[in-house]
Protein backbone atom coordinates (compact mmCIF):
# COMPACT_ATOMS: atom_id res chain seq x y z
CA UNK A 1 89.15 -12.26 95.76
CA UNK A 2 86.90 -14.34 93.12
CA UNK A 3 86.01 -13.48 89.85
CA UNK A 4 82.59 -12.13 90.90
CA UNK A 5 84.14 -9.32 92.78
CA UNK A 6 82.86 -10.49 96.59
CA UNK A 7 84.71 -12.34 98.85
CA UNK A 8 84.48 -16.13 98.76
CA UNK A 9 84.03 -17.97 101.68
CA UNK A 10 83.80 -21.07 103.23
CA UNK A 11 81.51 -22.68 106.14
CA UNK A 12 82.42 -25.50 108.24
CA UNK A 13 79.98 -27.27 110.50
CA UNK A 14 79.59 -30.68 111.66
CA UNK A 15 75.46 -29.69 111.66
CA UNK A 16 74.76 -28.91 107.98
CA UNK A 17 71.38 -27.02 109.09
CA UNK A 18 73.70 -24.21 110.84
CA UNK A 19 75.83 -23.98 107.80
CA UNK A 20 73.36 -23.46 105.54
CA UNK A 21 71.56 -21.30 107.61
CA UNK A 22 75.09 -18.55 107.44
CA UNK A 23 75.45 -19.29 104.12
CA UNK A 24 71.84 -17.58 104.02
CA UNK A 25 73.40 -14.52 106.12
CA UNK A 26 76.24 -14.51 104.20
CA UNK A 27 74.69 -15.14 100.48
CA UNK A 28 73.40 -10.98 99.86
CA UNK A 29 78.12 -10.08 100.16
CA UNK A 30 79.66 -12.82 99.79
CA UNK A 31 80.02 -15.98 97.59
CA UNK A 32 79.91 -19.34 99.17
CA UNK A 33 82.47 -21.61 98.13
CA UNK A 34 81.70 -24.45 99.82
CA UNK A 35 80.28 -26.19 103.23
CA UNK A 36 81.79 -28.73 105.10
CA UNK A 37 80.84 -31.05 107.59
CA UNK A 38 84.44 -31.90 109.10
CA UNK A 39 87.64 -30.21 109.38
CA UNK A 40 90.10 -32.48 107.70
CA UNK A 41 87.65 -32.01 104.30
CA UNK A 42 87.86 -28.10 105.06
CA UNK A 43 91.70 -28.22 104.89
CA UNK A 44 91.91 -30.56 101.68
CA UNK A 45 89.95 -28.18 100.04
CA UNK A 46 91.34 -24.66 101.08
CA UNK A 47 94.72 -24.57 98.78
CA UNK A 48 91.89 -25.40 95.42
CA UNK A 49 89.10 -23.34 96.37
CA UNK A 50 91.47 -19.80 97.78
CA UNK A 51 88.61 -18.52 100.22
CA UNK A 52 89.14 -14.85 101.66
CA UNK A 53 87.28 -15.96 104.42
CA UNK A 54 86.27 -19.29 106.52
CA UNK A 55 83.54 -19.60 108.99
CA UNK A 56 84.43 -22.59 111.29
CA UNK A 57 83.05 -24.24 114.23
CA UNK A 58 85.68 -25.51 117.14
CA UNK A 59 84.08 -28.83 117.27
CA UNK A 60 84.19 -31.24 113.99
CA UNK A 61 84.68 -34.45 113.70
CA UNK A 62 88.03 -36.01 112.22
CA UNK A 63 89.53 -32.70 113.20
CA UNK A 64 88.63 -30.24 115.48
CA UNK A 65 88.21 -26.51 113.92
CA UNK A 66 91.20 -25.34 116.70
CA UNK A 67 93.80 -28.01 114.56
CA UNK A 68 91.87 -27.30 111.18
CA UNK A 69 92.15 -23.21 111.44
CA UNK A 70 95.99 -23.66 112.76
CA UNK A 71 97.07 -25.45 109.58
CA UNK A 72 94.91 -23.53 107.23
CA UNK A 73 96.89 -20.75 107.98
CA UNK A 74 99.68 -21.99 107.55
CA UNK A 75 98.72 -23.05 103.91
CA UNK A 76 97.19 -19.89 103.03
CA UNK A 77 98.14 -16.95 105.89
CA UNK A 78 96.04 -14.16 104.38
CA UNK A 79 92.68 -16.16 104.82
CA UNK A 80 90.62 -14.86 107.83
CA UNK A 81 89.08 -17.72 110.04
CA UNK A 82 86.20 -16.84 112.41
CA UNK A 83 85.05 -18.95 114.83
CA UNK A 84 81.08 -19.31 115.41
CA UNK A 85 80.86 -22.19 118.75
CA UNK A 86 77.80 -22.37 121.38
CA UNK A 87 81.31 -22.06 123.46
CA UNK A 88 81.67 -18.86 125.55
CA UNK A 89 84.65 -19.65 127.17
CA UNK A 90 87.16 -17.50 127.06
CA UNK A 91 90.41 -19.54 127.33
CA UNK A 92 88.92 -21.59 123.79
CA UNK A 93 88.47 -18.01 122.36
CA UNK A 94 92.29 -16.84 123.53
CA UNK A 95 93.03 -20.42 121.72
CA UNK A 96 91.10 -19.65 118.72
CA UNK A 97 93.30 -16.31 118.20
CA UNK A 98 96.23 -18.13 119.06
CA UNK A 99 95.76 -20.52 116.18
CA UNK A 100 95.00 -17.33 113.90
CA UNK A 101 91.09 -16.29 114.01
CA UNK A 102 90.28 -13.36 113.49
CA UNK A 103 86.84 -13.43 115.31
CA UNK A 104 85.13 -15.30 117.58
CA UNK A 105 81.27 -14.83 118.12
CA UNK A 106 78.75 -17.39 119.27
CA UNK A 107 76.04 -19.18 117.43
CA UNK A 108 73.23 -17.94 119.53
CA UNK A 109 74.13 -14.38 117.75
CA UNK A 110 75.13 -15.18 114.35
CA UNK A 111 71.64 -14.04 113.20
CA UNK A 112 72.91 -10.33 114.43
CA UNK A 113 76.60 -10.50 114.40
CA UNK A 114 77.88 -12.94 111.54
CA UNK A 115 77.66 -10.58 108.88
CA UNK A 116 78.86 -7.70 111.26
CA UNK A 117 82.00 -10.26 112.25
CA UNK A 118 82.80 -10.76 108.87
CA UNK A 119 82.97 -7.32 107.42
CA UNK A 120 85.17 -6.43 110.36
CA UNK A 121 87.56 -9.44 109.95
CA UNK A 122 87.76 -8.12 105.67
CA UNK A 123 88.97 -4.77 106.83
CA UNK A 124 92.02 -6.17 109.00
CA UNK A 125 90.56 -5.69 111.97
CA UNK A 126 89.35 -8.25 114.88
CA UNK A 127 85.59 -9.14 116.43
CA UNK A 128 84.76 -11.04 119.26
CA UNK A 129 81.35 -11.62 120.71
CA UNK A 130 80.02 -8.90 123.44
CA UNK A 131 78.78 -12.35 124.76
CA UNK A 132 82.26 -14.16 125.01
CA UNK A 133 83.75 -10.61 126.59
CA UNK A 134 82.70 -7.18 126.70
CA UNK A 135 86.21 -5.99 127.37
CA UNK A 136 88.25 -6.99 124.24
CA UNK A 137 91.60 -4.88 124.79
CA UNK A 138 92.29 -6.57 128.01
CA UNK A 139 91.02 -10.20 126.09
CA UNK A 140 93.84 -9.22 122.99
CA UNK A 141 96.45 -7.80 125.98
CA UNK A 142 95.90 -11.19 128.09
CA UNK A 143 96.85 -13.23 125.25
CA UNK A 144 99.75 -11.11 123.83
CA UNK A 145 101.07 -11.80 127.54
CA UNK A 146 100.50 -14.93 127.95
CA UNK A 147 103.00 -17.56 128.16
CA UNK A 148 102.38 -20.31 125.33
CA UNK A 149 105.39 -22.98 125.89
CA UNK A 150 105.88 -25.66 123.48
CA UNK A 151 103.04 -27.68 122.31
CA UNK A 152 103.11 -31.28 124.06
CA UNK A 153 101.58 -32.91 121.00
CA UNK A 154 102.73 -33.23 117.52
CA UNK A 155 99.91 -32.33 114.68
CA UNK A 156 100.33 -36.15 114.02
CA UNK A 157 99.68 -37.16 117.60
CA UNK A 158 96.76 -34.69 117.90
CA UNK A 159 94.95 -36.10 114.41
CA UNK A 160 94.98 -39.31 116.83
CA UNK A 161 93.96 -38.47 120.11
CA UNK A 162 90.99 -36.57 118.31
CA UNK A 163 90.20 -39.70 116.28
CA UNK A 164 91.07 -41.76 119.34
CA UNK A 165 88.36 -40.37 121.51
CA UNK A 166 85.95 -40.17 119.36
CA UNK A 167 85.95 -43.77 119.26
CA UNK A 168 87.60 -44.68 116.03
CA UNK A 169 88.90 -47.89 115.79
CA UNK A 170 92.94 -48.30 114.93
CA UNK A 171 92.30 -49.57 111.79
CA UNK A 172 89.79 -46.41 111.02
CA UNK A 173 92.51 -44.45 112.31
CA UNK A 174 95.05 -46.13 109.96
CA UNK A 175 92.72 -45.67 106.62
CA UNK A 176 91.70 -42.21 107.39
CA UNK A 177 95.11 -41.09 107.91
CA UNK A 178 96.86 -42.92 105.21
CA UNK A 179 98.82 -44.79 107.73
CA UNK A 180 99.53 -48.29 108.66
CA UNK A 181 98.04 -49.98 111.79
CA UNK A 182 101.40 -50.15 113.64
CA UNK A 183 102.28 -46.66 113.47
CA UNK A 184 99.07 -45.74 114.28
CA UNK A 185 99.56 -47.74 117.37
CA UNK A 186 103.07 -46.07 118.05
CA UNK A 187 101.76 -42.56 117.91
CA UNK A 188 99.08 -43.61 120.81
CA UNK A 189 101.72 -45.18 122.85
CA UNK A 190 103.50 -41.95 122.31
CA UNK A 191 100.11 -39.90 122.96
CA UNK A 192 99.88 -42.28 126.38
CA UNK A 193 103.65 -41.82 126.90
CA UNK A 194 103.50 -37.68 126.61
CA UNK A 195 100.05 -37.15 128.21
CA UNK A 196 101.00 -39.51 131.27
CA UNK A 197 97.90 -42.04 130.57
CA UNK A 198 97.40 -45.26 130.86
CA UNK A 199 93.35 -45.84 129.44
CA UNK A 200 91.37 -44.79 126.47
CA UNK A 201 89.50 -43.08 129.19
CA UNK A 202 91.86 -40.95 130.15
CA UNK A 203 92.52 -40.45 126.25
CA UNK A 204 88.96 -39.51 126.04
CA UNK A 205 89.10 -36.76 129.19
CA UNK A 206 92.11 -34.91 128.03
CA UNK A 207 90.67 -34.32 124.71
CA UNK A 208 87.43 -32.59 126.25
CA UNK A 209 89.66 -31.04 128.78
CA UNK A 210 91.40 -29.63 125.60
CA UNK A 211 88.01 -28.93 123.60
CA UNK A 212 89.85 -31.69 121.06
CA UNK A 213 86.16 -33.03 120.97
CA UNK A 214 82.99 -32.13 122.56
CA UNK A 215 81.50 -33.64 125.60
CA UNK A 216 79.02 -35.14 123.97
CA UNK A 217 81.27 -36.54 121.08
């Protein structure tokens, strides 16, 4: 908890207009730490600024909220992530608790639910959206139950399939991730090798297959 006695939190967005508009919602209970526009800044930032609480949209650029929420908890496991997507889907939502949200609720409601979502999430417990499912103890049963496997990609190989298909360039790739050029190159062929493709194309299909990036991206 901050200094000021309310929870701090954090809001990640890749349009700054929705950000600022919770941080307006949010503003009257809690203090806001900070707003991001991407996930990899959101993560670099996390372990300085200690937020109770992170508001985080599933599709950013550099890396997707899914990756960004996944590794934030494992840097700081008491913070509690909720999602706000225009995504209803359910199997993203099972994905989002997977990774360690603790609610899921869709922009079209935040005016309503965001600060309802977020006092919930404080208190230990979980919220998802009426509009993602109206039944929520078969939604937490189903993905108790449900049979994760291993994970095909490495968090290495999914920082560049992400920056991959959204068009980056290898030798973007290389700078933003502090690598050099030819090991960028081995973790695509690696990517391509694991993933059974042979294009960028196909690059670009299994990420929006895997909400990696948004259609539209």
């Amino acid at each position: 908890m901050s200094q000021t006695n309310r929870p701090r939190v954090l809001i990640a967005d890749d349009h700054i207009f929705v950000a600022e508009a919770c941080a307006r919602i949010l503003e009257p209970e809690l203090e806001v730490a900070g707003i991001f526009t991407d996930g990899q800044s959101l993560l670099e930032s996390v372990p300085s600024l200690k937020p109770d609480v992170i508001i985080l949209d599933v599709g950013m650029p550099l890396m997707n909220g899914l990756e960004a929420g996944k590794r934030i908890k494992r840097l700081q496991r008491t913070v509690k992530i909720v999602y706000l997507t225009m995504n209803p889907d359910l199997g993203v939502a099972a994905e989002a608790f997977r990774c360690g949200a603790s609610g899921y609720l869709l922009k079209t409601s935040a005016g309503t639910e965001l600060i309802t979502a977020v006092r919930e999430v404080l208190k230990g417990e979980y919220y998802v959206s009426p509009l993602v499912t109206s039944d929520t103890d078969s939604f937490f049963l189903e993905i108790r139950v449900s049979d994760m496997g291993q994970e095909i990609l490495t968090s290495r190989q999914r920082e560049v399939l992400q920056l991959l298909a959204e068009g980056r360039s290898m030798k973007e790739i290389a700078y933003i991730l502090k690598l050099t050029p030819r090991t960028v190159a081995f973790h695509k062929y690696k990517v391509m090798e694991r993933l059974r493709v042979k294009t960028n194309a196909g690059l670009v299909q299994y990420a929006i297959q895997q909400h990696v990036i948004s259609p539209g991206t």
